[in-house]
PDB file of N, CA and C in Angstrom:
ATOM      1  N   UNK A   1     101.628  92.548 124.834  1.00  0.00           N
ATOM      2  CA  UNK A   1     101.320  92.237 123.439  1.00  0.00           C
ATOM      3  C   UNK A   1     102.625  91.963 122.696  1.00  0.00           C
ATOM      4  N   UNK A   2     102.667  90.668 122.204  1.00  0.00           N
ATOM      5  CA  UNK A   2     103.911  90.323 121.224  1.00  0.00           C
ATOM      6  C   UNK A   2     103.566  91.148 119.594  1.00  0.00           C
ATOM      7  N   UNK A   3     104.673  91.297 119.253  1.00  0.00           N
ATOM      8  CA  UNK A   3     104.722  92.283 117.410  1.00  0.00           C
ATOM      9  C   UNK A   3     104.653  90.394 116.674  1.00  0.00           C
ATOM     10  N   UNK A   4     103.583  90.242 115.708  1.00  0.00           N
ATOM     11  CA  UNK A   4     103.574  89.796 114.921  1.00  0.00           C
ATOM     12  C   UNK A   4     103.939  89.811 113.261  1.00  0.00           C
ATOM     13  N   UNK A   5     104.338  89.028 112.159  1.00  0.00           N
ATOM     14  CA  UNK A   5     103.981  88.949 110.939  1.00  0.00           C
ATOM     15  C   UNK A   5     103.466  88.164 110.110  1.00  0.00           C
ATOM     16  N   UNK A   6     102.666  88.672 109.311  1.00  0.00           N
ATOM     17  CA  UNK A   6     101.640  87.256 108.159  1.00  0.00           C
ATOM     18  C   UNK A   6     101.751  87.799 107.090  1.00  0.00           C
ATOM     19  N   UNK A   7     102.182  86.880 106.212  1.00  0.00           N
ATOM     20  CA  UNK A   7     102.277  87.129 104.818  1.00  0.00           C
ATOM     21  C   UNK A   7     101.120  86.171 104.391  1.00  0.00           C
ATOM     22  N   UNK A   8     100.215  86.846 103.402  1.00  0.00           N
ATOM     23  CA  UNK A   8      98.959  85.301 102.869  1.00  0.00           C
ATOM     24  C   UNK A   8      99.467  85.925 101.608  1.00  0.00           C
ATOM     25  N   UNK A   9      98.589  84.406 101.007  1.00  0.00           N
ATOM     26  CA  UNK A   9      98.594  84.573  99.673  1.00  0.00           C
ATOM     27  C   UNK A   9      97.059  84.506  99.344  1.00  0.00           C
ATOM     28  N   UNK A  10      96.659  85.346  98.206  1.00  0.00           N
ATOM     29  CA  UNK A  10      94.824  85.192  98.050  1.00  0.00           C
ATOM     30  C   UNK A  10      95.419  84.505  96.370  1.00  0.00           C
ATOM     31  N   UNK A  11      94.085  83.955  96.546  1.00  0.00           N
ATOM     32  CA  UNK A  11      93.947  82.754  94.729  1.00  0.00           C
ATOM     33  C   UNK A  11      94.540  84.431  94.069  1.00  0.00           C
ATOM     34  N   UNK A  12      95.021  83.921  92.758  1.00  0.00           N
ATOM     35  CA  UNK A  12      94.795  84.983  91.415  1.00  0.00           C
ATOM     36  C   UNK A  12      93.211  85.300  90.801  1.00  0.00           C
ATOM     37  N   UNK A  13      92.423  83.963  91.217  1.00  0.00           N
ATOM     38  CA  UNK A  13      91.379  84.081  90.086  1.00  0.00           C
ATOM     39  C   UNK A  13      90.312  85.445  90.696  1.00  0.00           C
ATOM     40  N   UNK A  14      90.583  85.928  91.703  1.00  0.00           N
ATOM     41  CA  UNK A  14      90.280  87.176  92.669  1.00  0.00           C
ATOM     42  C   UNK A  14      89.880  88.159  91.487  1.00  0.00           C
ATOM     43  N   UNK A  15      89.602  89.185  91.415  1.00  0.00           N
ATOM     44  CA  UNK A  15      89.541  90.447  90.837  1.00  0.00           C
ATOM     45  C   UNK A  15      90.393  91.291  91.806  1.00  0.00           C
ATOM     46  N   UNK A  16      90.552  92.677  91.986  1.00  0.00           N
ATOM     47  CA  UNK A  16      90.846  93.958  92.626  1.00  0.00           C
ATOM     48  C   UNK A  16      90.007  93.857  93.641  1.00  0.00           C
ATOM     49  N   UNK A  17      88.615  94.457  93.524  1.00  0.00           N
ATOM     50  CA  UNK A  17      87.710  94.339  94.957  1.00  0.00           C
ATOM     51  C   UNK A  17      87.858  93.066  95.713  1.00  0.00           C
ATOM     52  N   UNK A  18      87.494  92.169  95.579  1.00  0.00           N
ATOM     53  CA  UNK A  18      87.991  90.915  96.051  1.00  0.00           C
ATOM     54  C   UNK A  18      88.902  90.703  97.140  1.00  0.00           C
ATOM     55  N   UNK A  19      89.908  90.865  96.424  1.00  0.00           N
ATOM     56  CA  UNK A  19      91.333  90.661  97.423  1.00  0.00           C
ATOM     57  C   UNK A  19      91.360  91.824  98.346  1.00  0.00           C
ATOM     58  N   UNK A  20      90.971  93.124  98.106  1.00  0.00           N
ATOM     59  CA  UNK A  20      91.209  94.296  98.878  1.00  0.00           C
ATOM     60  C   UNK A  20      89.561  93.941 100.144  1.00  0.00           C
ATOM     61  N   UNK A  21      88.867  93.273  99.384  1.00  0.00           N
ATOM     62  CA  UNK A  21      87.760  92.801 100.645  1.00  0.00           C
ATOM     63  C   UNK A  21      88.132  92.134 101.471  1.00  0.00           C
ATOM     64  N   UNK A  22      88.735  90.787 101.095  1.00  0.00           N
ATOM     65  CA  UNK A  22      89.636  89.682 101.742  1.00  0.00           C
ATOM     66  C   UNK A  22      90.855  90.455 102.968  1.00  0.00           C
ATOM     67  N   UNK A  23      91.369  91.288 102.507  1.00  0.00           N
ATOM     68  CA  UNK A  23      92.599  92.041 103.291  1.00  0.00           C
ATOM     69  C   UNK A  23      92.056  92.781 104.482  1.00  0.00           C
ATOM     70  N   UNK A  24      91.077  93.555 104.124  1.00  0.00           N
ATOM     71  CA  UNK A  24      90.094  94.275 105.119  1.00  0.00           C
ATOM     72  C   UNK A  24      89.344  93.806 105.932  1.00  0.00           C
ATOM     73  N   UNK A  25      88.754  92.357 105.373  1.00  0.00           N
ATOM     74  CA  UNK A  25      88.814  91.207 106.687  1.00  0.00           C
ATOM     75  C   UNK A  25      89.844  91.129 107.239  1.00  0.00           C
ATOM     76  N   UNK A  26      90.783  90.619 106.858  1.00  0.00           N
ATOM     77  CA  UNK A  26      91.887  90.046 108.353  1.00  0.00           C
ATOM     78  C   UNK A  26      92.191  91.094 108.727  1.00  0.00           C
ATOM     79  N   UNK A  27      92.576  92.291 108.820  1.00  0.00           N
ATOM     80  CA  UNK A  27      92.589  93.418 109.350  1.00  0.00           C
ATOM     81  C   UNK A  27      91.417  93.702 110.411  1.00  0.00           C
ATOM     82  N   UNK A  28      90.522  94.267 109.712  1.00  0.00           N
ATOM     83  CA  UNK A  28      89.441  93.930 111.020  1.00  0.00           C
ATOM     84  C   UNK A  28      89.171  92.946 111.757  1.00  0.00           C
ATOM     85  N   UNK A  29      89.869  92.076 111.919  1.00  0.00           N
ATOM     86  CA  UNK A  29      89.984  90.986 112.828  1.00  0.00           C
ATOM     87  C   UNK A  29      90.957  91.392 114.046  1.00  0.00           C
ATOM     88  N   UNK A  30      92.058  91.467 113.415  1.00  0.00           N
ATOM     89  CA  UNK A  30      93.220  91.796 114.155  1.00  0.00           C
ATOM     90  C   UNK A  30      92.531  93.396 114.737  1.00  0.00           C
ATOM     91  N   UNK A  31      92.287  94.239 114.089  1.00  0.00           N
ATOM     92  CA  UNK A  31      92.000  95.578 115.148  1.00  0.00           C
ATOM     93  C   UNK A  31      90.678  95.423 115.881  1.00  0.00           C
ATOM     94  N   UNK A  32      89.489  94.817 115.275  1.00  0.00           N
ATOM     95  CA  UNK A  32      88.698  94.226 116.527  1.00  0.00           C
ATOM     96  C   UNK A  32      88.687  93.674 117.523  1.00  0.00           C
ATOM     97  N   UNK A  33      89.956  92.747 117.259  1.00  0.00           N
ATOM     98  CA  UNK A  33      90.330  92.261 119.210  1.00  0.00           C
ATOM     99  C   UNK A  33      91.011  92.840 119.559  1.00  0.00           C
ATOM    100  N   UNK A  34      91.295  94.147 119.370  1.00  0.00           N
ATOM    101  CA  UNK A  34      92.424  94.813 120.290  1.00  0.00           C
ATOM    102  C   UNK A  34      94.030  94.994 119.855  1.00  0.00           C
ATOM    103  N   UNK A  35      93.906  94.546 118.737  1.00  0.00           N
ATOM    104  CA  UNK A  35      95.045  93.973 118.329  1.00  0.00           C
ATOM    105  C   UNK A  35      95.965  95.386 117.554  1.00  0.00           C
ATOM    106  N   UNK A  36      97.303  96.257 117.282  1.00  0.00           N
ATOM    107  CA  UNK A  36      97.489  97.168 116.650  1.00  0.00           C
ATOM    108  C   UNK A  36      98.285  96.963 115.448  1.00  0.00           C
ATOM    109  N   UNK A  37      97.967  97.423 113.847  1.00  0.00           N
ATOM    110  CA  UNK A  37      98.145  97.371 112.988  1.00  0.00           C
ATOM    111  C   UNK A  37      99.629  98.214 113.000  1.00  0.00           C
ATOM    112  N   UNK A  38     100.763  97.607 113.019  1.00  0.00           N
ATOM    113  CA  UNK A  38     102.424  98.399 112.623  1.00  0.00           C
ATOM    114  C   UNK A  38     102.544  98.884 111.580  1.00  0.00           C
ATOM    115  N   UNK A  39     102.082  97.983 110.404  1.00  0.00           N
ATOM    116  CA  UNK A  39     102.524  98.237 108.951  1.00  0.00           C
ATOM    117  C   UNK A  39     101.893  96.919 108.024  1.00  0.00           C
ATOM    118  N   UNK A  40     101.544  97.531 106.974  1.00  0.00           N
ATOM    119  CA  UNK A  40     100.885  96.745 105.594  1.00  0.00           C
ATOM    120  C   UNK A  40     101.603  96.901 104.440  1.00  0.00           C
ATOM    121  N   UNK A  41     101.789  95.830 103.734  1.00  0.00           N
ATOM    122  CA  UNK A  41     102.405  96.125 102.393  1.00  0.00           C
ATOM    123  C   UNK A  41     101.153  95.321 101.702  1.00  0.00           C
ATOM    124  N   UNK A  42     101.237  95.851 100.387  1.00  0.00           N
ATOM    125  CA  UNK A  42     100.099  95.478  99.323  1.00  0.00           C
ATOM    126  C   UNK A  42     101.806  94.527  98.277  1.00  0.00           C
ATOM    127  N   UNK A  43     102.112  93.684  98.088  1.00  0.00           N
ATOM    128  CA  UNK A  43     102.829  92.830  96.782  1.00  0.00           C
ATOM    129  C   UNK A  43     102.428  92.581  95.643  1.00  0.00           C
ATOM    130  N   UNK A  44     101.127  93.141  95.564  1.00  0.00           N
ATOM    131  CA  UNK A  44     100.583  92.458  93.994  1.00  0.00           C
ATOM    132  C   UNK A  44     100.989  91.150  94.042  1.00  0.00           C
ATOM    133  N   UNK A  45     100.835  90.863  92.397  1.00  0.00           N
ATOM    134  CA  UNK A  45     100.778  89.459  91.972  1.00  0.00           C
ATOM    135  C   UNK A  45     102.327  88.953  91.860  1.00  0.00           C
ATOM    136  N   UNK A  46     102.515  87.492  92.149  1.00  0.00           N
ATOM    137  CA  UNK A  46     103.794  87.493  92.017  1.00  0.00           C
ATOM    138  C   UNK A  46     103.474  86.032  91.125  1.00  0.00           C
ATOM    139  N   UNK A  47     104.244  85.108  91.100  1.00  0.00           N
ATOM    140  CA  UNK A  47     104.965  84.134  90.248  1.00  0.00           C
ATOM    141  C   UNK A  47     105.334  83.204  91.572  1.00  0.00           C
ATOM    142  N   UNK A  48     104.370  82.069  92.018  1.00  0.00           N
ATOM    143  CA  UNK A  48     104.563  81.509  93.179  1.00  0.00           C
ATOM    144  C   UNK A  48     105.954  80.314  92.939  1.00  0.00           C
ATOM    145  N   UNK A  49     106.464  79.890  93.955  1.00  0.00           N
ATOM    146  CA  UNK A  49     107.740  78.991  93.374  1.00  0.00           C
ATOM    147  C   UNK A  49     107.379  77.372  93.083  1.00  0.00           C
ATOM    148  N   UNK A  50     106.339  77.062  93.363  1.00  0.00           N
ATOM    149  CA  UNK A  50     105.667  75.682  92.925  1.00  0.00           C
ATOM    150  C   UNK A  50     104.114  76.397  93.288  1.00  0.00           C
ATOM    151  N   UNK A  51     103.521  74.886  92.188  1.00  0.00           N
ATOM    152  CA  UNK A  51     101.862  75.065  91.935  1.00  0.00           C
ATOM    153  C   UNK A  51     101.485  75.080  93.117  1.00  0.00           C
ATOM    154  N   UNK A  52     100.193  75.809  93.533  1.00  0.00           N
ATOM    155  CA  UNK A  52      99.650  75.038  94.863  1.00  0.00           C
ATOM    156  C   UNK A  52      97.918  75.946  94.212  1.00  0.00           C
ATOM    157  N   UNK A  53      97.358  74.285  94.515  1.00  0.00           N
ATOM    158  CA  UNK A  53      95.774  74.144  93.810  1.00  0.00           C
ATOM    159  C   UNK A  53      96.031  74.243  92.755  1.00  0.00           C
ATOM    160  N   UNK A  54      96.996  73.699  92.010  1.00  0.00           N
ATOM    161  CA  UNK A  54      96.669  73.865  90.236  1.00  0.00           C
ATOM    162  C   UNK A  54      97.120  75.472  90.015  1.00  0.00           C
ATOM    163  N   UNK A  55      97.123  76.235  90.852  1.00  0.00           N
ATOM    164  CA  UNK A  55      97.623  77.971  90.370  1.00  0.00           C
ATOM    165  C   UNK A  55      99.099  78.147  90.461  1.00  0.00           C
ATOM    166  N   UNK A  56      99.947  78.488  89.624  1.00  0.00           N
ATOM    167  CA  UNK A  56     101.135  79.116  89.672  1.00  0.00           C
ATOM    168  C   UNK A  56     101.471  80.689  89.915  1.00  0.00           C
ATOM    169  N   UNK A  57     100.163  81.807  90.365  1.00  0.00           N
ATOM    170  CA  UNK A  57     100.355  82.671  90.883  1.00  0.00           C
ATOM    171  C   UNK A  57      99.552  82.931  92.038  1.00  0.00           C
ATOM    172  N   UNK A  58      99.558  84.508  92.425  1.00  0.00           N
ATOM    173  CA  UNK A  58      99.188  84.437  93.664  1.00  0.00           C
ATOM    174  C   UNK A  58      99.308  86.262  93.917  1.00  0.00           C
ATOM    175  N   UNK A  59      97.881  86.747  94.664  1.00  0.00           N
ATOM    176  CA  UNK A  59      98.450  88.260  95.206  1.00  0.00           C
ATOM    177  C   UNK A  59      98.893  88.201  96.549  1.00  0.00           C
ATOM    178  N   UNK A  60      99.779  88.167  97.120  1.00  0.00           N
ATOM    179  CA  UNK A  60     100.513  88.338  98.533  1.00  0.00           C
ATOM    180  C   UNK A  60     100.044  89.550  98.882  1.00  0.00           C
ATOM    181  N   UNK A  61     100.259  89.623 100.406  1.00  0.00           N
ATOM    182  CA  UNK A  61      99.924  90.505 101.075  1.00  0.00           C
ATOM    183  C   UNK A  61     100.589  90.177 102.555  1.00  0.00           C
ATOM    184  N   UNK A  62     101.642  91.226 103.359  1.00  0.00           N
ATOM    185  CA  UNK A  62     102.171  91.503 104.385  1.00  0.00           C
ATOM    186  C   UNK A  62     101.465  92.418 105.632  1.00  0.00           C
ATOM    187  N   UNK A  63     100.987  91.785 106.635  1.00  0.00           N
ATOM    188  CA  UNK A  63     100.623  92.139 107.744  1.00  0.00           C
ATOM    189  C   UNK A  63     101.929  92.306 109.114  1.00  0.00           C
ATOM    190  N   UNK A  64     102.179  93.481 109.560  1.00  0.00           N
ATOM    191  CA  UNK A  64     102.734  93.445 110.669  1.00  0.00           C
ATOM    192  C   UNK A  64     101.996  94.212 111.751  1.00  0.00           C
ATOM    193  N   UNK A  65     101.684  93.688 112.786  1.00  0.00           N
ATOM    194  CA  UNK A  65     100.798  93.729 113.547  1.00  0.00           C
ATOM    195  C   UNK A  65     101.293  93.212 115.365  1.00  0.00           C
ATOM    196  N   UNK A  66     100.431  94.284 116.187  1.00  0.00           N
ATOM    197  CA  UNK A  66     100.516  93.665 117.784  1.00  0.00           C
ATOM    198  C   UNK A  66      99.463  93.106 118.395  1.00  0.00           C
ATOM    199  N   UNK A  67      99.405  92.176 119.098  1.00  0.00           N
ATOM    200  CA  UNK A  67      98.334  91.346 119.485  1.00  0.00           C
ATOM    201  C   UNK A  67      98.726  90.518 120.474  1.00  0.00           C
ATOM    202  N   UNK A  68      97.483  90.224 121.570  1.00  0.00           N
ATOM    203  CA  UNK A  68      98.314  89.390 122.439  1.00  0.00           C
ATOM    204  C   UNK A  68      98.113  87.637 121.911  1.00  0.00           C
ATOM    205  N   UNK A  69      98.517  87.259 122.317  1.00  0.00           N
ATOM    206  CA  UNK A  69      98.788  85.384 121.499  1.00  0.00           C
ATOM    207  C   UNK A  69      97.277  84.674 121.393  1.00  0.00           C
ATOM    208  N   UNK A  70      96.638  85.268 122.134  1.00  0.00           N
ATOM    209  CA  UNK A  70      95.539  83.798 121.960  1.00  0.00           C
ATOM    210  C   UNK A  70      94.933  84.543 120.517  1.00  0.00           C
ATOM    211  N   UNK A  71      94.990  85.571 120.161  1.00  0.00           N
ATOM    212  CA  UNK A  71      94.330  86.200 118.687  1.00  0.00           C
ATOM    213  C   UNK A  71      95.085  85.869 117.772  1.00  0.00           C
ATOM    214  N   UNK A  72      95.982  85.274 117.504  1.00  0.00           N
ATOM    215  CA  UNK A  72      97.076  84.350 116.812  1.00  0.00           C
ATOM    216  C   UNK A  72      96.540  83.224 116.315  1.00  0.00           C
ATOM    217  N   UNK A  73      95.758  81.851 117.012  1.00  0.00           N
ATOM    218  CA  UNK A  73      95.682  81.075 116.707  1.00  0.00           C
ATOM    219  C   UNK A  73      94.211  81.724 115.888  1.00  0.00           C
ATOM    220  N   UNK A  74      93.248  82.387 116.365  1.00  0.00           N
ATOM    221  CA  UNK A  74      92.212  82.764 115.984  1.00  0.00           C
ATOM    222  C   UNK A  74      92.007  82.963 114.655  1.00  0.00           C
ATOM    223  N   UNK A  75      93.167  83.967 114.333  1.00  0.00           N
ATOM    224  CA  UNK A  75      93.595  84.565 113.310  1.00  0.00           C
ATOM    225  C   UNK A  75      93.857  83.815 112.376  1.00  0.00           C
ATOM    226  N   UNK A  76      94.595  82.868 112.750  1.00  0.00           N
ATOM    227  CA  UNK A  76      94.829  81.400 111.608  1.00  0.00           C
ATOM    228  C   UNK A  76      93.471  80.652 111.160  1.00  0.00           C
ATOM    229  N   UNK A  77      92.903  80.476 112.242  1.00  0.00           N
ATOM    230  CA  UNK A  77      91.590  79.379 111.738  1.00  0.00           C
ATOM    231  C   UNK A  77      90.838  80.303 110.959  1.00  0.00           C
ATOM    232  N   UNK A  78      90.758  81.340 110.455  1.00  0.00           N
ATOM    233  CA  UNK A  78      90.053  82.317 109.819  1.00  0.00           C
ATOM    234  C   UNK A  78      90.620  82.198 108.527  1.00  0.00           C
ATOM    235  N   UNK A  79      91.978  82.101 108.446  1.00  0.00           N
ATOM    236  CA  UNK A  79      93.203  82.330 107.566  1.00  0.00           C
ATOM    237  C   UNK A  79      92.255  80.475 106.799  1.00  0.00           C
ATOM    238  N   UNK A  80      92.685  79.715 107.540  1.00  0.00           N
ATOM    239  CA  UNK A  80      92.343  78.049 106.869  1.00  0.00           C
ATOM    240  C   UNK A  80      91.120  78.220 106.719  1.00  0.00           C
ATOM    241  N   UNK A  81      89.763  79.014 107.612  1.00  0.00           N
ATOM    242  CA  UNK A  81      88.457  78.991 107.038  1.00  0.00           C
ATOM    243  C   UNK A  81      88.216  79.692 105.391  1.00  0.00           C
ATOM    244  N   UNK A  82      88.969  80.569 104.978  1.00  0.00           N
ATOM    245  CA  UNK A  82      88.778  81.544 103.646  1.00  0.00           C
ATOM    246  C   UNK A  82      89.567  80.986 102.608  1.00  0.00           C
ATOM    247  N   UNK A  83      88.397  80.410 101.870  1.00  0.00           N
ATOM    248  CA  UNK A  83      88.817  79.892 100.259  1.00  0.00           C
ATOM    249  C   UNK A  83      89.496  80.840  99.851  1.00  0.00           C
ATOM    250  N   UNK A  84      89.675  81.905  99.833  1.00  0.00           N
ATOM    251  CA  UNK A  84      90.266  83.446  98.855  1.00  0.00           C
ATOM    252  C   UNK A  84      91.930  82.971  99.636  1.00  0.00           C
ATOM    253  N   UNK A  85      92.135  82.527 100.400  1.00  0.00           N
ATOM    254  CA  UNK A  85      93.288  82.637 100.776  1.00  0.00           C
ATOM    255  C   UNK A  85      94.179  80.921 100.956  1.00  0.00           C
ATOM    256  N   UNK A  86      95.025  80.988  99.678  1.00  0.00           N
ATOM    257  CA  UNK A  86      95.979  79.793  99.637  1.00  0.00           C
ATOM    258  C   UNK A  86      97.002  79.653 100.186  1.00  0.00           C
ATOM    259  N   UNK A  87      97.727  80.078 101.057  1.00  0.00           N
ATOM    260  CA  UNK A  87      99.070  79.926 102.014  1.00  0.00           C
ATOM    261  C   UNK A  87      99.080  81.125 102.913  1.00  0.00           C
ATOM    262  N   UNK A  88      99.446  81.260 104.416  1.00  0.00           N
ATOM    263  CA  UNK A  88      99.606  82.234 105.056  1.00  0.00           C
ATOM    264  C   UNK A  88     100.868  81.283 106.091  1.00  0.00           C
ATOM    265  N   UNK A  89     101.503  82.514 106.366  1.00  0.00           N
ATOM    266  CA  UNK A  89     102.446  82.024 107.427  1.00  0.00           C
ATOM    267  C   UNK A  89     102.887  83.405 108.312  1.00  0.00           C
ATOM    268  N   UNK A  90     102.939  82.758 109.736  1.00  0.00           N
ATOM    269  CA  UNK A  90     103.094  83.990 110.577  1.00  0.00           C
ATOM    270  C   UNK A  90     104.101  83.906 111.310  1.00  0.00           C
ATOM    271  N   UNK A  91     104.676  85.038 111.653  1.00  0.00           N
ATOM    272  CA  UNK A  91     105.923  84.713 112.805  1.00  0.00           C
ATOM    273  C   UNK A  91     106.006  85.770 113.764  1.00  0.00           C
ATOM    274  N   UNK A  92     106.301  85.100 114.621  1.00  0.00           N
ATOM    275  CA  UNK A  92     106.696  85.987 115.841  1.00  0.00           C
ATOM    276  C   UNK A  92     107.757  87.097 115.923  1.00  0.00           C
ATOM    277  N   UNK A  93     108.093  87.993 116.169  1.00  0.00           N
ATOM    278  CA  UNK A  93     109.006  89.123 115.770  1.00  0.00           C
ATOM    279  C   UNK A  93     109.601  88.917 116.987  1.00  0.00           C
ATOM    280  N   UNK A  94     111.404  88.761 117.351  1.00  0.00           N
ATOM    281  CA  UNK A  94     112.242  89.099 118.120  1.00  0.00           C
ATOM    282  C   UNK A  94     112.571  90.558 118.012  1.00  0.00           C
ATOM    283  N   UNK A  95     113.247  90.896 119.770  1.00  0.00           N
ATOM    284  CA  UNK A  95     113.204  92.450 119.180  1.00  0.00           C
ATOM    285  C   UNK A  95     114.107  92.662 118.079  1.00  0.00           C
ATOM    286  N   UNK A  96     115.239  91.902 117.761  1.00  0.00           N
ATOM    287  CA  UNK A  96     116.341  91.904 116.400  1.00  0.00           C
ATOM    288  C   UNK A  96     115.020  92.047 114.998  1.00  0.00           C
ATOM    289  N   UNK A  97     114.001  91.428 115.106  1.00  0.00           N
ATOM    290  CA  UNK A  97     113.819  91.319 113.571  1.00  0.00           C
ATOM    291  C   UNK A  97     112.626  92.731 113.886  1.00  0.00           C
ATOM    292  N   UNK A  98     112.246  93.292 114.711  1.00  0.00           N
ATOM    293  CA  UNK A  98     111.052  94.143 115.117  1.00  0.00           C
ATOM    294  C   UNK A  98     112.198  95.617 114.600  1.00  0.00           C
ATOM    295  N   UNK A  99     113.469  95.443 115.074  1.00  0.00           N
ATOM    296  CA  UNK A  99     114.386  96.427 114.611  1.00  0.00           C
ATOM    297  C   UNK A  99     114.980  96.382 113.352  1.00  0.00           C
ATOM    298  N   UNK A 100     115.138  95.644 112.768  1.00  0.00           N
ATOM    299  CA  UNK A 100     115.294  95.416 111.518  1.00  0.00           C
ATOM    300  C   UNK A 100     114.066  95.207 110.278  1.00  0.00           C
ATOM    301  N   UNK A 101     112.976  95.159 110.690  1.00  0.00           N
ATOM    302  CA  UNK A 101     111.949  95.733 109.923  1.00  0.00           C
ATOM    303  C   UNK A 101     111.381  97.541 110.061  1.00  0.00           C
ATOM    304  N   UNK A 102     112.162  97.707 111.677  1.00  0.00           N
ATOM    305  CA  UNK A 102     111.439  99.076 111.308  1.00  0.00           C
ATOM    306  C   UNK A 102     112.379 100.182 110.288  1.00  0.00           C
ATOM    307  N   UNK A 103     113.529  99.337 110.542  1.00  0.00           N
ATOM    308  CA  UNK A 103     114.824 100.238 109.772  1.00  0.00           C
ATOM    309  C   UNK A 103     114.848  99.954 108.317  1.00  0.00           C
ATOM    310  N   UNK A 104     114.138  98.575 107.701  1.00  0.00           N
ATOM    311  CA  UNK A 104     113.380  98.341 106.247  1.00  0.00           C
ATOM    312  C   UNK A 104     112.448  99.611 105.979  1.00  0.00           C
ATOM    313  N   UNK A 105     111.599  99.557 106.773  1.00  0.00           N
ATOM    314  CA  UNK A 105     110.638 100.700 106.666  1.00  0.00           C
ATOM    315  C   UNK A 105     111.035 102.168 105.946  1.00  0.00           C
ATOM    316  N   UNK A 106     112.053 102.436 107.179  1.00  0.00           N
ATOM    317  CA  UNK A 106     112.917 103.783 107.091  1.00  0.00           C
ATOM    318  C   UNK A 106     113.040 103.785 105.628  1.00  0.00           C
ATOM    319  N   UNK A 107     113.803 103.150 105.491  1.00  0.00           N
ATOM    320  CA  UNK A 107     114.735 103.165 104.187  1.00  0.00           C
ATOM    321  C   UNK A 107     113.919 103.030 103.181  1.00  0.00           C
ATOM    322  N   UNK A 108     113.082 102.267 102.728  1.00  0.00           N
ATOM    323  CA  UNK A 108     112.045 102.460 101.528  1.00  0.00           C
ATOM    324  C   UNK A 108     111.362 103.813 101.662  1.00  0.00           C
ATOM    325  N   UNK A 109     111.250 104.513 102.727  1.00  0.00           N
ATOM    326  CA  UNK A 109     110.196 105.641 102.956  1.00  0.00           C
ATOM    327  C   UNK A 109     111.358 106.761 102.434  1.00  0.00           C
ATOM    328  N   UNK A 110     113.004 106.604 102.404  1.00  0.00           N
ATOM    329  CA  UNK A 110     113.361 107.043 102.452  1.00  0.00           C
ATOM    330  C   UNK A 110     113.796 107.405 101.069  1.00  0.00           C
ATOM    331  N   UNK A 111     114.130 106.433 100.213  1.00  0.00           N
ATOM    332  CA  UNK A 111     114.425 106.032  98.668  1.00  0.00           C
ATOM    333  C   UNK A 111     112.875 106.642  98.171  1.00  0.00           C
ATOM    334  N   UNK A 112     111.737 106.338  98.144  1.00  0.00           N
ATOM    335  CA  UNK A 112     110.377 106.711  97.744  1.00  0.00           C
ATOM    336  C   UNK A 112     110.115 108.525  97.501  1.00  0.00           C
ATOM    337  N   UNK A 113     110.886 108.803  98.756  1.00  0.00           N
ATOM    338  CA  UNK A 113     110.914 110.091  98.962  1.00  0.00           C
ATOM    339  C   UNK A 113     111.931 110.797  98.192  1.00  0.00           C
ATOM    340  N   UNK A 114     112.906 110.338  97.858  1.00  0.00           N
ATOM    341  CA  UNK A 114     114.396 110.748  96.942  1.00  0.00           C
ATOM    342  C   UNK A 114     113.848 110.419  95.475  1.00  0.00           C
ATOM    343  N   UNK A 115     113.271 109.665  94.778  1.00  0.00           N
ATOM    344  CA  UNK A 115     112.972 109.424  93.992  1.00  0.00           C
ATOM    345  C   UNK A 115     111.517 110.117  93.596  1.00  0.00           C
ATOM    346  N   UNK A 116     110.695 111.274  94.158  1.00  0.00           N
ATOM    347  CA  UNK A 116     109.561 112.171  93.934  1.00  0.00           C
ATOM    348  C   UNK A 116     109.849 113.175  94.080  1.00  0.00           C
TER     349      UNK A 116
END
């Protein structure tokens, strides 16, 4: 199993339930085929850097995840089948960036914790 990452973007015009429905789909996608969930970040809304569909924002959302490759492409045509979702892009993790996200990890868990 290769370590994956997907960042999507869901429309703004979403509500709260919505997008957290939308997320819990691709998730159960990825852990229904077998696939293991590393780490999730929630981004809220951000301020996209050009329009795309007429919207200038967007709630992002970070998936890092293991899976073997053919649930990759799967994963995408699901990604292009769902109106709720306007840009996704995924990448393959070298072990350099698989180590350098887990040591991101660390360190926010670590600041989060100093700061409560």
């Amino acid at each position: 199993m290769n370590q994956y990452e997907t960042v999507f973007i869901c429309t703004p015009v979403l509500s709260e339930p919505q997008v957290k429905e939308t997320v819990k789909k691709f998730r159960d996608i990825i852990t229904g085929n077998g696939g293991e969930m590393v780490h999730e970040e929630d981004w809220g809304m951000k301020k996209l850097a050009y329009p795309i569909q007429k919207k200038s924002t967007g709630f992002y959302h970070l998936f890092e995840f293991k899976v073997n490759p053919e649930l990759v492409s799967k994963l995408e045509i699901e990604f292009r089948r769902d109106e709720r979702v306007i840009r996704f892009m995924t990448v393959k993790l070298d072990k350099y960036a698989v180590e350098y996200s887990e040591k991101r990890r660390r360190l926010r868990k670590e600041k989060t914790e100093k700061e409560a």
